[in-house]
PDB file of N, CA and C in Angstrom:
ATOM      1  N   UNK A   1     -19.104  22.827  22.545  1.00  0.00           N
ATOM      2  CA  UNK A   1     -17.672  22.874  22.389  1.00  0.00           C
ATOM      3  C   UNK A   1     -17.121  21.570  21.807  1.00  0.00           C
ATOM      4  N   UNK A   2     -17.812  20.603  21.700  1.00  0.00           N
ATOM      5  CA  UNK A   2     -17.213  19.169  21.630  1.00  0.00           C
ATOM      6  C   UNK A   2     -17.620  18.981  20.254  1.00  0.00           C
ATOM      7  N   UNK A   3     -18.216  19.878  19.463  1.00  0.00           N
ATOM      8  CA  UNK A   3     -18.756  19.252  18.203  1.00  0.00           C
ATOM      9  C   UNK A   3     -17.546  20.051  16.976  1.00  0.00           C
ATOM     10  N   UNK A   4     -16.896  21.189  17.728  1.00  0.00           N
ATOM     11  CA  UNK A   4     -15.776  21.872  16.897  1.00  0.00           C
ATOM     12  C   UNK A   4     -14.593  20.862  16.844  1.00  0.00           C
ATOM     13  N   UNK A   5     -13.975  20.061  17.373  1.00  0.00           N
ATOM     14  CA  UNK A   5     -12.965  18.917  17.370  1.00  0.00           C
ATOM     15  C   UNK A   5     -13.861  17.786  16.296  1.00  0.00           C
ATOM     16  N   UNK A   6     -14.672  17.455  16.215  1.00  0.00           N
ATOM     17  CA  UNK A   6     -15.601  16.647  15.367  1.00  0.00           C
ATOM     18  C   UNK A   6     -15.652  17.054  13.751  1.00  0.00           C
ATOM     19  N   UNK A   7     -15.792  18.975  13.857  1.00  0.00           N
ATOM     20  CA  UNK A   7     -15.558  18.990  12.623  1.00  0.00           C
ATOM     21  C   UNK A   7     -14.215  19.002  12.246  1.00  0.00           C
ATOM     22  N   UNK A   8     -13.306  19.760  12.741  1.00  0.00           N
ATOM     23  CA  UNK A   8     -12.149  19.355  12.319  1.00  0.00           C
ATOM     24  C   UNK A   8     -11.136  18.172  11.766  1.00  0.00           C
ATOM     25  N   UNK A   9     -11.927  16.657  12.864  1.00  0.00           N
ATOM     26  CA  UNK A   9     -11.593  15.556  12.179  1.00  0.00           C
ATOM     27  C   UNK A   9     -12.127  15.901  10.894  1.00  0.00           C
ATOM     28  N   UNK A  10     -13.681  15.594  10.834  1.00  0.00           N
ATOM     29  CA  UNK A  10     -14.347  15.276   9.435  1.00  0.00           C
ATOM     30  C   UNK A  10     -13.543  16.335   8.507  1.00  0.00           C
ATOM     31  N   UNK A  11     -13.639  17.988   8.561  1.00  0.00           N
ATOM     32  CA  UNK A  11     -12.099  17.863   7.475  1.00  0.00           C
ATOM     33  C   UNK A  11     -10.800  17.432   7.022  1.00  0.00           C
ATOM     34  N   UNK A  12     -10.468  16.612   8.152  1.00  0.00           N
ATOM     35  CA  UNK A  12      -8.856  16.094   7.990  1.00  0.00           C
ATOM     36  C   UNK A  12      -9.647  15.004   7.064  1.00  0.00           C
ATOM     37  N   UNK A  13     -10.096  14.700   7.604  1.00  0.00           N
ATOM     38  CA  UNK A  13     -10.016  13.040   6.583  1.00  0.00           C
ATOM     39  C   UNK A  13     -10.663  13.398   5.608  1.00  0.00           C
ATOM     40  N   UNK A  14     -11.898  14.529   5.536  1.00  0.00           N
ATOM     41  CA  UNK A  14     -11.884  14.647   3.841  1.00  0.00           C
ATOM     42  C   UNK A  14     -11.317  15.429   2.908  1.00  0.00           C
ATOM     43  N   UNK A  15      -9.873  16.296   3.547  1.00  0.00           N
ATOM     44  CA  UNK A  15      -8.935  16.354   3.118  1.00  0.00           C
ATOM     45  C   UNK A  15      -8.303  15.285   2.805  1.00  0.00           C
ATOM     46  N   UNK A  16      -8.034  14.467   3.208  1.00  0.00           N
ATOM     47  CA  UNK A  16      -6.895  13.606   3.332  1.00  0.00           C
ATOM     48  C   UNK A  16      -7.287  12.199   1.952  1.00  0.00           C
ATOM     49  N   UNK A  17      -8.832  12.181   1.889  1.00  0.00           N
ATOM     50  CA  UNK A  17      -9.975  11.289   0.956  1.00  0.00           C
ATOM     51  C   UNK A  17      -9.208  12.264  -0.637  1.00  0.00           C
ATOM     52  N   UNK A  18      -9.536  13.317  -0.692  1.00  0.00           N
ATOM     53  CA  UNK A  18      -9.295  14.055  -1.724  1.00  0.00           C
ATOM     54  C   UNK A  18      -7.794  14.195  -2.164  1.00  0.00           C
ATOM     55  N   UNK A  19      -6.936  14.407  -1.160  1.00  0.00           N
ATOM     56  CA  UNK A  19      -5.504  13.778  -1.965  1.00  0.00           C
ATOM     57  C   UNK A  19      -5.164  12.559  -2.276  1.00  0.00           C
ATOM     58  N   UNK A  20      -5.750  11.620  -1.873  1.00  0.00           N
ATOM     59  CA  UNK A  20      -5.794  10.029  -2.298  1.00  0.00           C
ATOM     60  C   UNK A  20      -6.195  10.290  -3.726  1.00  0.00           C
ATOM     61  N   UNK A  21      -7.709  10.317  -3.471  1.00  0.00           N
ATOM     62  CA  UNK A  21      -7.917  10.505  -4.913  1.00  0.00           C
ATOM     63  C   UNK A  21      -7.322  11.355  -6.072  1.00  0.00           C
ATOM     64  N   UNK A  22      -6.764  12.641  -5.781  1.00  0.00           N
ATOM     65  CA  UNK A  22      -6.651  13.100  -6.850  1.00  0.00           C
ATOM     66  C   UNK A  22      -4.887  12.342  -6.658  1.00  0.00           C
ATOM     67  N   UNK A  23      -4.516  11.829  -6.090  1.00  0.00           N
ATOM     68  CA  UNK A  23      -3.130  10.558  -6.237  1.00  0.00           C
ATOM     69  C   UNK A  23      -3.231   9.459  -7.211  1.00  0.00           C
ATOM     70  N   UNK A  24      -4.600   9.272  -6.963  1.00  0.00           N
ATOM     71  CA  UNK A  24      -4.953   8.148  -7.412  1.00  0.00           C
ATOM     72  C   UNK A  24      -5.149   8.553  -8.894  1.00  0.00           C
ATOM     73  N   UNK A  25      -5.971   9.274  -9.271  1.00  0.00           N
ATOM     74  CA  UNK A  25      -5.955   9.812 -10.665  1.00  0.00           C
ATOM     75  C   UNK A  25      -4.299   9.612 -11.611  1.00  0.00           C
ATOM     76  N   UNK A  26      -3.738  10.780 -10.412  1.00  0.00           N
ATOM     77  CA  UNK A  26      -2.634  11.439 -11.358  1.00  0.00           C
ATOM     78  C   UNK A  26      -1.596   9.466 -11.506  1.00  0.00           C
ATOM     79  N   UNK A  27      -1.673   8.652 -10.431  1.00  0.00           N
ATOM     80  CA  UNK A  27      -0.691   7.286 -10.848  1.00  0.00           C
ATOM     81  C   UNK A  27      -1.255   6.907 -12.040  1.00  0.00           C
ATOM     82  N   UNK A  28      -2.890   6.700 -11.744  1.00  0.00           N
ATOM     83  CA  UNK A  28      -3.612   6.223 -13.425  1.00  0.00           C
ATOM     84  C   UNK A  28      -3.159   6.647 -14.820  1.00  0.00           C
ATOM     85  N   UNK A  29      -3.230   7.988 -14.429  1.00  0.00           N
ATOM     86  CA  UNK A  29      -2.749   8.876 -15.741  1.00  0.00           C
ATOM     87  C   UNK A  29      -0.974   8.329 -16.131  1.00  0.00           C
ATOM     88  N   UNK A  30      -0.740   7.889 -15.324  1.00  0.00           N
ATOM     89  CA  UNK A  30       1.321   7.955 -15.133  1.00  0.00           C
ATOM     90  C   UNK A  30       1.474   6.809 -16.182  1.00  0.00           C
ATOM     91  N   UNK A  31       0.781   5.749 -15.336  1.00  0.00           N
ATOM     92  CA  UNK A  31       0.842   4.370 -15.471  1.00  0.00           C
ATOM     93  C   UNK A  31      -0.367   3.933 -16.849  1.00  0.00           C
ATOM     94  N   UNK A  32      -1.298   4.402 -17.033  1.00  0.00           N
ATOM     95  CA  UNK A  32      -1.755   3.870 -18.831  1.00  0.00           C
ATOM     96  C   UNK A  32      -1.359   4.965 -19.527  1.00  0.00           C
ATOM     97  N   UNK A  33      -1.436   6.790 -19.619  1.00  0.00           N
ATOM     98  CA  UNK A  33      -1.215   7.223 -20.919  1.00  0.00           C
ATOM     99  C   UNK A  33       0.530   7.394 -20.958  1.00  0.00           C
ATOM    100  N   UNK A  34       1.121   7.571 -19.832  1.00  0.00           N
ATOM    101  CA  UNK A  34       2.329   7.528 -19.794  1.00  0.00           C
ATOM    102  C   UNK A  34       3.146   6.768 -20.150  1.00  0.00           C
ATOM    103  N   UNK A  35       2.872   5.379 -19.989  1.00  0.00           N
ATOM    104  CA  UNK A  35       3.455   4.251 -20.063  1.00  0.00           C
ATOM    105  C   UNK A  35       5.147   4.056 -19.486  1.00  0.00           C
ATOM    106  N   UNK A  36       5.137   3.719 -18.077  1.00  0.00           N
ATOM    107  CA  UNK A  36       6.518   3.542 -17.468  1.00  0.00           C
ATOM    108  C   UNK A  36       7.016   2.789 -18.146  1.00  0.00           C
ATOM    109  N   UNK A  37       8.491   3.012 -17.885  1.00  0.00           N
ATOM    110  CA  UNK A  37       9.594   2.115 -18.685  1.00  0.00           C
ATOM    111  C   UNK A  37      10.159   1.761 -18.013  1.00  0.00           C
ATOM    112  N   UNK A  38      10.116   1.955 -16.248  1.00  0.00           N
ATOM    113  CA  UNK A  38      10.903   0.609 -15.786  1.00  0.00           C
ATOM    114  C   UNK A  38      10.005   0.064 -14.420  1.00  0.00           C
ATOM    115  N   UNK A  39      10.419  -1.382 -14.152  1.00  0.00           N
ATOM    116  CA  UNK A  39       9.754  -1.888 -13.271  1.00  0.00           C
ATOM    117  C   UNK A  39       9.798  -1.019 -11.421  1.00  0.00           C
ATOM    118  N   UNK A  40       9.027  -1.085 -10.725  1.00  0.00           N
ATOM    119  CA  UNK A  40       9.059  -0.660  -9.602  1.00  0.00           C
ATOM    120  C   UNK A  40       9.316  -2.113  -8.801  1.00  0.00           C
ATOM    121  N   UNK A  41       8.573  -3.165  -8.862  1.00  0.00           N
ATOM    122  CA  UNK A  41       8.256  -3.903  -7.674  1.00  0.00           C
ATOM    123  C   UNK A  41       8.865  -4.731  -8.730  1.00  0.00           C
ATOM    124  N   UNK A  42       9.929  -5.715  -8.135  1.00  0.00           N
ATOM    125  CA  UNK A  42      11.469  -7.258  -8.903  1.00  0.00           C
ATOM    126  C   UNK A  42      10.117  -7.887  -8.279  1.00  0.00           C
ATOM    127  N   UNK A  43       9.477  -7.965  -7.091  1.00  0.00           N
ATOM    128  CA  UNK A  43       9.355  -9.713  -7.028  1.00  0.00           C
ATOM    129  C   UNK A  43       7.822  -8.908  -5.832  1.00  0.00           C
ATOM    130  N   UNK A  44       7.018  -9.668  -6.638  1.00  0.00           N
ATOM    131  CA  UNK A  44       5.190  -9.268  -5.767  1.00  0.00           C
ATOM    132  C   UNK A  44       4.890 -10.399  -5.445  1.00  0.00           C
ATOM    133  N   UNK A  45       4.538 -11.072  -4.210  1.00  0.00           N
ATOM    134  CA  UNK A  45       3.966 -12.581  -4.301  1.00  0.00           C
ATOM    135  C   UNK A  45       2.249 -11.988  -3.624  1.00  0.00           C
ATOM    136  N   UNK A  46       1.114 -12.575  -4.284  1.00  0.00           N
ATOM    137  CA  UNK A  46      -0.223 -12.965  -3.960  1.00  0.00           C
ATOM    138  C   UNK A  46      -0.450 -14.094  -4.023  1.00  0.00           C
ATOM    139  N   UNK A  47      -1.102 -14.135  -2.244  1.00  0.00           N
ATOM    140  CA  UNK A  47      -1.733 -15.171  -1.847  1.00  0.00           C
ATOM    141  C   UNK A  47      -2.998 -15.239  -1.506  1.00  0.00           C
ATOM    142  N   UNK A  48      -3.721 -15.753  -2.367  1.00  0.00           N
ATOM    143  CA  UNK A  48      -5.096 -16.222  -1.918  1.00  0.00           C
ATOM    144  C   UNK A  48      -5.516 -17.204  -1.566  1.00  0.00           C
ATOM    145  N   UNK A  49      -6.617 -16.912  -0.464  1.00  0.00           N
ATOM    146  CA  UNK A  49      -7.490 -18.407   0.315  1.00  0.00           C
ATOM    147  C   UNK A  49      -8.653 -17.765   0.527  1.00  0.00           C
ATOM    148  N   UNK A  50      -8.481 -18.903   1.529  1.00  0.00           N
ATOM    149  CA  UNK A  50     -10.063 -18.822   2.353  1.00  0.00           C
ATOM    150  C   UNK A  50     -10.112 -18.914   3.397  1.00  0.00           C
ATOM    151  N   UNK A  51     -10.753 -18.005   4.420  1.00  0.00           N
ATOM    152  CA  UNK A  51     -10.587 -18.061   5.892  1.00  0.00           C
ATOM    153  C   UNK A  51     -10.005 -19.115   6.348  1.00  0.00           C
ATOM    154  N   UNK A  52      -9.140 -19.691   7.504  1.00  0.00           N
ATOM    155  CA  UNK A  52      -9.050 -20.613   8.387  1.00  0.00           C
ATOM    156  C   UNK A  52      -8.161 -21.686   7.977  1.00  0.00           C
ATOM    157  N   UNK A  53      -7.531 -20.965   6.598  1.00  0.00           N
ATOM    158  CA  UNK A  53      -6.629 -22.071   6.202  1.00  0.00           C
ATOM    159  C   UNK A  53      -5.404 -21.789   6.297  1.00  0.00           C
ATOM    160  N   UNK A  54      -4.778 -21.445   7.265  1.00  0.00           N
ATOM    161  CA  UNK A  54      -3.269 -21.132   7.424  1.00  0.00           C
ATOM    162  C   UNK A  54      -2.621 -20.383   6.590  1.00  0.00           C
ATOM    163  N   UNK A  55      -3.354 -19.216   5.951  1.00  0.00           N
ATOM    164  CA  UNK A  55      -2.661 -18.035   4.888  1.00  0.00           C
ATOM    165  C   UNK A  55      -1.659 -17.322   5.808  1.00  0.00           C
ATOM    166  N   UNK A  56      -1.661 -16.934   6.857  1.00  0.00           N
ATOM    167  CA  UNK A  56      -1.141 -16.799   7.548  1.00  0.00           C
ATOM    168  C   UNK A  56       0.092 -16.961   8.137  1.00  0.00           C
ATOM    169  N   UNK A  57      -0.088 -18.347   8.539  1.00  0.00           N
ATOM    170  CA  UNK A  57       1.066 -18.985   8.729  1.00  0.00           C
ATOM    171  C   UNK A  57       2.207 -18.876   7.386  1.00  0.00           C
ATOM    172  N   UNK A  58       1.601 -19.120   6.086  1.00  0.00           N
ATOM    173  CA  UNK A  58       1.987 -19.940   5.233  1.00  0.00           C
ATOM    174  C   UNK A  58       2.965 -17.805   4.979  1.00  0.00           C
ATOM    175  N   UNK A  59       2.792 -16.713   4.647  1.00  0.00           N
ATOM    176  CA  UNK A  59       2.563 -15.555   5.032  1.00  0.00           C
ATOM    177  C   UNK A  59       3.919 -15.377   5.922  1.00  0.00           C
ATOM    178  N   UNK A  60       3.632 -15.853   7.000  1.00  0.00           N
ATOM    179  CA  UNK A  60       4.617 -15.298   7.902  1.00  0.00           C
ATOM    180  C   UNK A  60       5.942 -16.481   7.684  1.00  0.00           C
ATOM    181  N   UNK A  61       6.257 -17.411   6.874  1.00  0.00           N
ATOM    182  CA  UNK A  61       7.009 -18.389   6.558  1.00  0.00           C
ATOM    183  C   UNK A  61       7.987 -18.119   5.436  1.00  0.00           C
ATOM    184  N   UNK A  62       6.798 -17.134   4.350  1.00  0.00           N
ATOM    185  CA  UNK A  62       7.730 -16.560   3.379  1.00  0.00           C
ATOM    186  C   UNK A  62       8.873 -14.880   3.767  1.00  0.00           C
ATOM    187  N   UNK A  63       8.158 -14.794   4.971  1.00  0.00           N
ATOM    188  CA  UNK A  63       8.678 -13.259   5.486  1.00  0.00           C
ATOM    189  C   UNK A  63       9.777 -13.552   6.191  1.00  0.00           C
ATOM    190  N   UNK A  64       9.869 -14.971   6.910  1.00  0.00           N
ATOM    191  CA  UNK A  64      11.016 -15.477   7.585  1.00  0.00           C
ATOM    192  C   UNK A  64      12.138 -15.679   6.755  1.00  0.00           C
ATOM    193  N   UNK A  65      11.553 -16.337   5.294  1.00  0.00           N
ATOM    194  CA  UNK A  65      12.738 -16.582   3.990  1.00  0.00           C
ATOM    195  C   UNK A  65      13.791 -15.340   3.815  1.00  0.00           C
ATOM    196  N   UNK A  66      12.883 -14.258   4.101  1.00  0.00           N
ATOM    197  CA  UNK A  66      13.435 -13.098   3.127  1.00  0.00           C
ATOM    198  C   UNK A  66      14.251 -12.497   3.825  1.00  0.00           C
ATOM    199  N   UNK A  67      15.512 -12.067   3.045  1.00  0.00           N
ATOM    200  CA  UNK A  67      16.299 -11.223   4.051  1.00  0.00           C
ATOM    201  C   UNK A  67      16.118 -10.075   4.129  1.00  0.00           C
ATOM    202  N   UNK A  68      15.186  -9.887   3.234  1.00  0.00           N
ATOM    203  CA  UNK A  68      15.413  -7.967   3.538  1.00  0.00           C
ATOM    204  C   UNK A  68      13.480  -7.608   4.201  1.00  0.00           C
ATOM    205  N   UNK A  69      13.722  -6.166   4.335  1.00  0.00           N
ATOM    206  CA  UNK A  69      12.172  -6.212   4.830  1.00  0.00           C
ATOM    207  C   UNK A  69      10.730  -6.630   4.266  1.00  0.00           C
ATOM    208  N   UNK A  70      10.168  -6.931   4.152  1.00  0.00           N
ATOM    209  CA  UNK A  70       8.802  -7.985   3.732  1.00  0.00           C
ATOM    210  C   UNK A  70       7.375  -7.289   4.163  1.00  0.00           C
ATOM    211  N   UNK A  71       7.051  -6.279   3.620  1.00  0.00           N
ATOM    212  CA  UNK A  71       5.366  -6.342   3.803  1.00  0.00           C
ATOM    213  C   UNK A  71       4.037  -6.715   3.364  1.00  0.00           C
ATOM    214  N   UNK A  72       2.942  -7.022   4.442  1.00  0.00           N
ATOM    215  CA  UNK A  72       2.065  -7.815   4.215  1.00  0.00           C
ATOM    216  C   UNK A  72       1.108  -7.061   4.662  1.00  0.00           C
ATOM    217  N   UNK A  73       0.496  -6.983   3.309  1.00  0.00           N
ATOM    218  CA  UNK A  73      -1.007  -6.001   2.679  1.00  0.00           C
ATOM    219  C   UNK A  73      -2.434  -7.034   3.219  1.00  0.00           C
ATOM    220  N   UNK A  74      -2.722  -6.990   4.293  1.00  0.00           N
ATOM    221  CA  UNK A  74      -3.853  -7.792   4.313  1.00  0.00           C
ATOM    222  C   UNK A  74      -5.140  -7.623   4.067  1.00  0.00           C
ATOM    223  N   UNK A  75      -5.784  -8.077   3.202  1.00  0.00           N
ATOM    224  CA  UNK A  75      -7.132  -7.118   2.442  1.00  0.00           C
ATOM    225  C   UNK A  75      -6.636  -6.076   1.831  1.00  0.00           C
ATOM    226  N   UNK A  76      -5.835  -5.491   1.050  1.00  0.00           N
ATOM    227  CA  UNK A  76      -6.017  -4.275   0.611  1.00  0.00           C
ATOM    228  C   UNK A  76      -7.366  -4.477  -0.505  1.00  0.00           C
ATOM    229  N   UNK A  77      -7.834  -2.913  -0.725  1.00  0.00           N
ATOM    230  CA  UNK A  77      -9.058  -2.477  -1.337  1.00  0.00           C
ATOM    231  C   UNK A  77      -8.953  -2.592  -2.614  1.00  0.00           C
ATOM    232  N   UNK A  78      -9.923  -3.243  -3.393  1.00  0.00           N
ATOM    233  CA  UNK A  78      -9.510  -3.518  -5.083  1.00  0.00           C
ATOM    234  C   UNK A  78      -9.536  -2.368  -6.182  1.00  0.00           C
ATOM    235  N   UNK A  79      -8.708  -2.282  -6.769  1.00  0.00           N
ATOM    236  CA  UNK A  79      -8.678  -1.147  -7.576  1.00  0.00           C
ATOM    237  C   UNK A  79      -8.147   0.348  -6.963  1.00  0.00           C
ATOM    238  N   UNK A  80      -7.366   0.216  -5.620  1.00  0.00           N
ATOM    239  CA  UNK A  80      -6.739   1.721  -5.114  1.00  0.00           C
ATOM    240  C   UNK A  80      -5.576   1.382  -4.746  1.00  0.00           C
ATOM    241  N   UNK A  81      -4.394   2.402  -4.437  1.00  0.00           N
ATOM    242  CA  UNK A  81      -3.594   1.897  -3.727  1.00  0.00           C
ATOM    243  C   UNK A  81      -3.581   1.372  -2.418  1.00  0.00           C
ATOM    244  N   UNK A  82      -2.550   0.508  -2.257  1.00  0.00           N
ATOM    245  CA  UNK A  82      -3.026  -0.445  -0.540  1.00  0.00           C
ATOM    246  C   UNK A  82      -2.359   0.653   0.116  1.00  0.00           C
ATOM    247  N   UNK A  83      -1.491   1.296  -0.103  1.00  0.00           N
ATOM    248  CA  UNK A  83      -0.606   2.129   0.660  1.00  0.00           C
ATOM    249  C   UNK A  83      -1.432   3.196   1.223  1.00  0.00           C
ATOM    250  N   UNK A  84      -2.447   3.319   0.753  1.00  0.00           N
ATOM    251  CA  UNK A  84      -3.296   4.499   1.196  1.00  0.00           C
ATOM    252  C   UNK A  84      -3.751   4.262   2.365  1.00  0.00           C
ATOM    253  N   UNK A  85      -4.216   2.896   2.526  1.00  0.00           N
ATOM    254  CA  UNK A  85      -5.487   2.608   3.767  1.00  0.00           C
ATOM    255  C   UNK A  85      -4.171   2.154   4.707  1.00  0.00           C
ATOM    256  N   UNK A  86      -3.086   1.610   4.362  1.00  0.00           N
ATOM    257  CA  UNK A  86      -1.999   1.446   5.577  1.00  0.00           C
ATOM    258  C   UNK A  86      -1.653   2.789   6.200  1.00  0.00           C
ATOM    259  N   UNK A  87      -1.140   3.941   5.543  1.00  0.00           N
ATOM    260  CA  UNK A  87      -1.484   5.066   6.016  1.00  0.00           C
ATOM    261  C   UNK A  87      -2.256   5.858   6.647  1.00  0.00           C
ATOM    262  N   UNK A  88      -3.450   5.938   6.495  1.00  0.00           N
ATOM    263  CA  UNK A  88      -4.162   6.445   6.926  1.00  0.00           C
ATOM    264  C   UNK A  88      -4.606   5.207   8.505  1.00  0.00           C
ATOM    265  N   UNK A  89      -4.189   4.742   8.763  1.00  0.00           N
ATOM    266  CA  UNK A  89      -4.450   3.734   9.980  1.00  0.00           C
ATOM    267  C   UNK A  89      -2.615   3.837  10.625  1.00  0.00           C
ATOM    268  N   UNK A  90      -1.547   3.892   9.877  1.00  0.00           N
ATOM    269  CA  UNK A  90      -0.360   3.543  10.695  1.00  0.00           C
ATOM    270  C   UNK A  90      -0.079   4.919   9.972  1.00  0.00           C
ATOM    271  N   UNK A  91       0.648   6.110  10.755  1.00  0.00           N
ATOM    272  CA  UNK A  91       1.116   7.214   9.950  1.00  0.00           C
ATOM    273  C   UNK A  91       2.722   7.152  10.396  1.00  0.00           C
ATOM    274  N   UNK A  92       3.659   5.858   9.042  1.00  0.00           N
ATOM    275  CA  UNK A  92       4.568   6.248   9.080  1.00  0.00           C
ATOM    276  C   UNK A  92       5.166   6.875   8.164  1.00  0.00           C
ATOM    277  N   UNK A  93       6.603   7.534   8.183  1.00  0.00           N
ATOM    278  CA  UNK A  93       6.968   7.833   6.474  1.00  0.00           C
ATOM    279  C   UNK A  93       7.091   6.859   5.594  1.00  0.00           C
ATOM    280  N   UNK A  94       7.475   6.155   5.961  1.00  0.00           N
ATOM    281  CA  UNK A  94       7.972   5.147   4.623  1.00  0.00           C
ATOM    282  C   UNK A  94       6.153   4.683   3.765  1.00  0.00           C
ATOM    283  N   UNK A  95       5.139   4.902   4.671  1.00  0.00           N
ATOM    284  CA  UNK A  95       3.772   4.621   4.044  1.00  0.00           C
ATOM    285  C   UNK A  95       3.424   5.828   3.434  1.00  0.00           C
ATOM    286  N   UNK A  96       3.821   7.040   4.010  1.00  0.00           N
ATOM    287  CA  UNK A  96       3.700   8.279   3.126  1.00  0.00           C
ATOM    288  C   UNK A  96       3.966   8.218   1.795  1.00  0.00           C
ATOM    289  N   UNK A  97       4.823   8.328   1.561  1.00  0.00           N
ATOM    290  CA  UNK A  97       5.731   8.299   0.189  1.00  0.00           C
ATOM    291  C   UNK A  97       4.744   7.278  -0.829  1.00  0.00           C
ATOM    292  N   UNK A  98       4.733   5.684  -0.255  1.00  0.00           N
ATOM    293  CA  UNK A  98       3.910   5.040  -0.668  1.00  0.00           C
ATOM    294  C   UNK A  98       2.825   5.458  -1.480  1.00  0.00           C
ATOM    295  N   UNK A  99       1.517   6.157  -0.017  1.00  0.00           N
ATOM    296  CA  UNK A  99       0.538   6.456  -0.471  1.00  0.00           C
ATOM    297  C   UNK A  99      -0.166   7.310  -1.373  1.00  0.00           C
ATOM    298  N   UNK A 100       1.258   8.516  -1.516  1.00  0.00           N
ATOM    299  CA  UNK A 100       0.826   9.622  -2.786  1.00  0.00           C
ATOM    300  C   UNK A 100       1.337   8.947  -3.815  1.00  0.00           C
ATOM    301  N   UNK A 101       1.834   7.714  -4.219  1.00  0.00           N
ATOM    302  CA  UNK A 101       2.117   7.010  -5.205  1.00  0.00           C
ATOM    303  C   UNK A 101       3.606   7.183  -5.518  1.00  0.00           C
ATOM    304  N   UNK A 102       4.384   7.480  -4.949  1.00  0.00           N
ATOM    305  CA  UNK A 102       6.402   7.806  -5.010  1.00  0.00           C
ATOM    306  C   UNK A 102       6.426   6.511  -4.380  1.00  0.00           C
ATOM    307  N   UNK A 103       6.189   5.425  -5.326  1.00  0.00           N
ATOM    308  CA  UNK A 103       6.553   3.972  -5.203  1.00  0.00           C
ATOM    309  C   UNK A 103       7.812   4.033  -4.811  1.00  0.00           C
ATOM    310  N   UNK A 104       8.730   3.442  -3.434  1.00  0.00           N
ATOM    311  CA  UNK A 104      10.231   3.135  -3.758  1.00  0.00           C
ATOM    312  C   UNK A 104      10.481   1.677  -4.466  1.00  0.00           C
ATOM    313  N   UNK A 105      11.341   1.694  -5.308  1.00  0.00           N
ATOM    314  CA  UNK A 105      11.994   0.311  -5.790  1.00  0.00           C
ATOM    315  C   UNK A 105      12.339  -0.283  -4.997  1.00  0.00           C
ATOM    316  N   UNK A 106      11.619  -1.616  -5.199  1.00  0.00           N
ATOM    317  CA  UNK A 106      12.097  -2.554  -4.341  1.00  0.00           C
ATOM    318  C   UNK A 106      13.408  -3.491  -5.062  1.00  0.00           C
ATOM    319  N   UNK A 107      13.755  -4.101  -4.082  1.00  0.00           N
ATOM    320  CA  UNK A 107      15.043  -5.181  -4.505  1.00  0.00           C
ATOM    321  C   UNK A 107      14.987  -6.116  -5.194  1.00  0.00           C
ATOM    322  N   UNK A 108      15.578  -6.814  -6.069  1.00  0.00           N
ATOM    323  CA  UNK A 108      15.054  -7.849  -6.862  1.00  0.00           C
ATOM    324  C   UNK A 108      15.750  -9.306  -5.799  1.00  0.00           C
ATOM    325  N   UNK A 109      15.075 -10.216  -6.289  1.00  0.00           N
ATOM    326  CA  UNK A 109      15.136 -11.185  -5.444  1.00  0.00           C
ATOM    327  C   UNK A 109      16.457 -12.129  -5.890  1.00  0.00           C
ATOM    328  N   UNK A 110      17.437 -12.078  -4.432  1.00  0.00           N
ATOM    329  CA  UNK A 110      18.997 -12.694  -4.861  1.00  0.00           C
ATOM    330  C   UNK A 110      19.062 -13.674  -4.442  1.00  0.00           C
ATOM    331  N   UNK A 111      17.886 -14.503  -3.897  1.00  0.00           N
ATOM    332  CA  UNK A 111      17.656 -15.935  -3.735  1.00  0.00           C
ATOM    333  C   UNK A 111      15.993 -16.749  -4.334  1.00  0.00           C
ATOM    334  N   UNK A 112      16.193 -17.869  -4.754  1.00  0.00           N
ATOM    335  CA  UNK A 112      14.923 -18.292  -4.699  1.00  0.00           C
ATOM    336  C   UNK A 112      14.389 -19.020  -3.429  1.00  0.00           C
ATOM    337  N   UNK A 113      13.266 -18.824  -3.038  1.00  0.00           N
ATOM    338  CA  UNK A 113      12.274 -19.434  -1.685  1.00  0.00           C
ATOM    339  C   UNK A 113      11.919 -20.967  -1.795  1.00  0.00           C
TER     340      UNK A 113
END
């Protein structure tokens, strides 16, 4: 009886693997043969380090700057959307939307840091 709940996960999530991907396709397709004409994201900051050096801190300093809401992608996966793997670990809406690729516009930035 305990192995029927087992499969059912393993189809959710490889349901859930297969709309990523075919998400992932259809943004590719949007974004090179399509070519958007307007920006989604005013202001992206990446930060890179190296373990143990206060990315973190430095991270939670720029999130304090900002007045409006601020999220922080830690590790996302190279070459997919990050919104996917935040989803699939936190199931809220606002990561929904995200993760099938219905980017919302973000705000452009009405101060400098």
């Amino acid at each position: 009886m305990n192995s029927f709940p087992n499969l059912m996960n393993r189809l959710r999530s490889q349901k859930n693997y297969l709309l990523q991907e075919s998400s992932n396709y259809w943004r590719f397709y949007k974004q090179v043969v399509v070519r958007p004409t307007e920006i989604i994201n005013q202001k992206e900051i990446l930060i890179a380090g190296l373990r143990r050096t206060g990315n973190h801190a430095i991270i939670g300093w720029i999130r304090a700057q900002h007045p409006d809401k601020a999220w922080h992608l830690n590790h996302p996966p190279a070459g997919q959307n990050p919104y996917q793997f935040l989803y699939s670990h936190f199931k809220k809406p606002e990561f929904r939307e995200e993760a099938i690729g219905n980017f919302s516009k973000k705000k452009p930035a009405t101060h400098q840091l």
